[in-house]
Protein backbone atom coordinates (compact mmCIF):
# COMPACT_ATOMS: atom_id res chain seq x y z
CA UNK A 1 -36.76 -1.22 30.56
CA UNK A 2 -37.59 1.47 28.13
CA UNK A 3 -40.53 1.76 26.22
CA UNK A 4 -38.72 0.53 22.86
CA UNK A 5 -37.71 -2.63 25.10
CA UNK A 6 -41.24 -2.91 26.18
CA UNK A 7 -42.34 -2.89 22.29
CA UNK A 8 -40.30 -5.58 21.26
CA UNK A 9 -41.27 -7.82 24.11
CA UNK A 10 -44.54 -7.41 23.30
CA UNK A 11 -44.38 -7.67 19.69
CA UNK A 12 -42.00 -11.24 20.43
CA UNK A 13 -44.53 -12.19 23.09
CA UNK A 14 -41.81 -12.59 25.58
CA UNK A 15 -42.93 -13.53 29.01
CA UNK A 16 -42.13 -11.97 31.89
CA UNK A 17 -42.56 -12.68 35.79
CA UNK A 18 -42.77 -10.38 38.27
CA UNK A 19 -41.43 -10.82 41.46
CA UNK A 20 -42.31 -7.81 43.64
CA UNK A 21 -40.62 -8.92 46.92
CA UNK A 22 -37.52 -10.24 45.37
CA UNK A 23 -37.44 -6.52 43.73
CA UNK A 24 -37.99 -4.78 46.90
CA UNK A 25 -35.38 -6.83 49.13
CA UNK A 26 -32.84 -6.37 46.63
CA UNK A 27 -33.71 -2.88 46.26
CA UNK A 28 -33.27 -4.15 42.37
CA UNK A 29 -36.29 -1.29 41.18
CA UNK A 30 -39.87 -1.60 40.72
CA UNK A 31 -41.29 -3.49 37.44
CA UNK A 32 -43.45 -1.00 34.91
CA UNK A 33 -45.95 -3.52 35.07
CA UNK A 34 -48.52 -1.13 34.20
CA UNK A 35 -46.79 -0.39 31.00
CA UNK A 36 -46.07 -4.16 30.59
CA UNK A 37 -49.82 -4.94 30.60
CA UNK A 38 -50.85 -1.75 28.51
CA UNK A 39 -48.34 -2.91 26.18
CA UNK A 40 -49.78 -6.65 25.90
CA UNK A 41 -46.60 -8.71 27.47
CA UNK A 42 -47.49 -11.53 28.78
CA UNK A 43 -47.03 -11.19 32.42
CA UNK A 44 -46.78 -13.86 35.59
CA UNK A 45 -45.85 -13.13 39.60
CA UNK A 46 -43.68 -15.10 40.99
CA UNK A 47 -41.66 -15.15 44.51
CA UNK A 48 -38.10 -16.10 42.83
CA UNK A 49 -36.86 -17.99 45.37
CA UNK A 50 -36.20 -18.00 48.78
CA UNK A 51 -32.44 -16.69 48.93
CA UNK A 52 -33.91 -13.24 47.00
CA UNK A 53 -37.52 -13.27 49.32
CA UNK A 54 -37.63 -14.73 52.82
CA UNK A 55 -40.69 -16.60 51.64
CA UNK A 56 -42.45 -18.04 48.86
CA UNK A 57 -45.92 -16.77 49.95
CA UNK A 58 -48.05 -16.21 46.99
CA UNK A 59 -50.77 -14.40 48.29
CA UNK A 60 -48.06 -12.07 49.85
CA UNK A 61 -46.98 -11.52 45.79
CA UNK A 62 -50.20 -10.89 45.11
CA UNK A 63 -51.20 -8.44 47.81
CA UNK A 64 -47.50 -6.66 47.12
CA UNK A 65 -47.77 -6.53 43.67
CA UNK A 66 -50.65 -4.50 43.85
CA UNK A 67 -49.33 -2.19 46.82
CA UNK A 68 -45.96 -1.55 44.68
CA UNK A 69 -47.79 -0.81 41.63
CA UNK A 70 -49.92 1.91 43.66
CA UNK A 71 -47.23 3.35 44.77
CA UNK A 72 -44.96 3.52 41.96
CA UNK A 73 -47.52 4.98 39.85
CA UNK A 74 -49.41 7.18 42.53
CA UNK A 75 -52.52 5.69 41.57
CA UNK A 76 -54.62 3.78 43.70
CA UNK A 77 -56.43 2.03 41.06
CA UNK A 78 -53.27 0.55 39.30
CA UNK A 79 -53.17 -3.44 39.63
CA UNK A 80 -56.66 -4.31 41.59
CA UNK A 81 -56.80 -7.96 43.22
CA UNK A 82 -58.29 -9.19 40.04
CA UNK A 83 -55.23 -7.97 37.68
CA UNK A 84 -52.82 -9.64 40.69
CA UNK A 85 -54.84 -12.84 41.09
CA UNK A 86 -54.85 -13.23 36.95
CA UNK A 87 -51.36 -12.50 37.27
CA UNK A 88 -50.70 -15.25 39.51
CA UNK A 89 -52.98 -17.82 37.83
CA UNK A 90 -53.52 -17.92 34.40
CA UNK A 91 -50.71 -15.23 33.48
CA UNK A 92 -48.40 -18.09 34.69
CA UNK A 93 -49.86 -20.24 32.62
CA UNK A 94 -49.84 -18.21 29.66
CA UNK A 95 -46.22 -17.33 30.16
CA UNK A 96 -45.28 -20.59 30.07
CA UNK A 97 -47.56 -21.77 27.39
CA UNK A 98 -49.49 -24.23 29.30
CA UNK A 99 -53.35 -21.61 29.44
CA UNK A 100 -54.85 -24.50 27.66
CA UNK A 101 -54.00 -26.82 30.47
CA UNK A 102 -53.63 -24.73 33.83
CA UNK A 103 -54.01 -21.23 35.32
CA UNK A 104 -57.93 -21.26 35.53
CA UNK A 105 -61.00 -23.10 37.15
CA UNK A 106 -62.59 -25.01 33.30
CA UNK A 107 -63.82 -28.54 32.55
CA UNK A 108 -60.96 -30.19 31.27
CA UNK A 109 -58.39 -28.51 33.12
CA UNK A 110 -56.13 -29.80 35.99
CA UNK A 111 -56.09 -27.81 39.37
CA UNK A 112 -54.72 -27.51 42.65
CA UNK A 113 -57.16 -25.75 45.66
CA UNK A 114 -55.92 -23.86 48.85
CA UNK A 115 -58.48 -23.72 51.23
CA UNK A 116 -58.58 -21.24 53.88
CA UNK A 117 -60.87 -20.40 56.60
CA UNK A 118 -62.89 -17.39 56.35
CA UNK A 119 -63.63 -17.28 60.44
CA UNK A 120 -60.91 -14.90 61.47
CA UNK A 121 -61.46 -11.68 62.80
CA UNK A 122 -58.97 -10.63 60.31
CA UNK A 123 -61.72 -11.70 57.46
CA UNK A 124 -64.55 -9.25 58.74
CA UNK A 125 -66.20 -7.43 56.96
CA UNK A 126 -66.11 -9.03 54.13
CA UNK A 127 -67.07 -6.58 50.87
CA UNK A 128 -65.32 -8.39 48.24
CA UNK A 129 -63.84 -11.71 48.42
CA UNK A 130 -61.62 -11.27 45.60
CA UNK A 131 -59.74 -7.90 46.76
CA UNK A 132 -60.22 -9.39 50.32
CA UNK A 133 -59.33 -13.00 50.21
CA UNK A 134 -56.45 -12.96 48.04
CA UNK A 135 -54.17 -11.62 50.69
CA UNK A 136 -52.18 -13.46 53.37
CA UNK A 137 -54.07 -16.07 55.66
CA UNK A 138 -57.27 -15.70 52.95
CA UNK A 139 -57.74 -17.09 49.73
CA UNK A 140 -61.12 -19.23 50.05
CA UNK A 141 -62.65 -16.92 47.10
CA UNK A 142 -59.43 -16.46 44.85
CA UNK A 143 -61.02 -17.27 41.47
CA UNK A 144 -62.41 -15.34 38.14
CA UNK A 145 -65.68 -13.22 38.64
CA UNK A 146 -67.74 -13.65 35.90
């Protein structure tokens, strides 16, 4: 994608999902997502499927998204937890059209919870349940900071 293809899916509003796994297994490149959400396209994370990523582990997308986009960019403040949670939540929703029904935790919307327990050494410290919890084996916290 070039930055003229970039423009015109965000001027169309075309959605796009990002699968960072699926990318890095098929060594198919690594999504600008920065540019993507500078640009205003609407933006999900996904897993694809299992044939292109061994799993369908979203917390793994999450937690990889984030990594990749670090390291693509060489900046270590490109895609925090937050951007990759909202990614996985209510850009999904957006980028299928359904934000008025799913992808967030409001009155009047439906929902699905994961549970997971917090008493694992691998869960100490805890600084910041966001960053921290939405990662493998943690996601007890995963929701929008007001």
């Amino acid at each position: 994608m070039n930055d003229d293809d970039i423009a015109i899916l965000a001027r169309r509003q075309v959605g796009v999902s990002h699968n960072p796994e699926s990318n890095m297994k098929l060594a198919s490149g690594t999504a600008p997502v920065i540019k993507y959400l500078q640009a205003g396209v609407p933006m999900s994370l996904g897993t694809d499927g299992a044939a292109s990523n061994n799993d369908l582990d979203m917390f793994e997308a999450m937690r990889l998204s984030s990594f990749l986009a670090k390291l693509a960019t060489g900046n270590p403040t490109a895609v925090p937890a937050q951007v990759a949670l909202d990614l996985a939540t209510l850009g999904g929703a957006k980028v299928l059209g359904l934000e008025r029904a799913i992808g967030s935790l409001e009155a009047g919307k439906r929902a699905d919870l994961v549970m997971v327990s917090m008493a694992s050494a691998r869960q100490t410290p805890m600084y910041d349940a966001v960053s921290h919890s939405c990662t493998p084996r943690g996601a007890t916290m995963c929701g929008r900071r007001s």
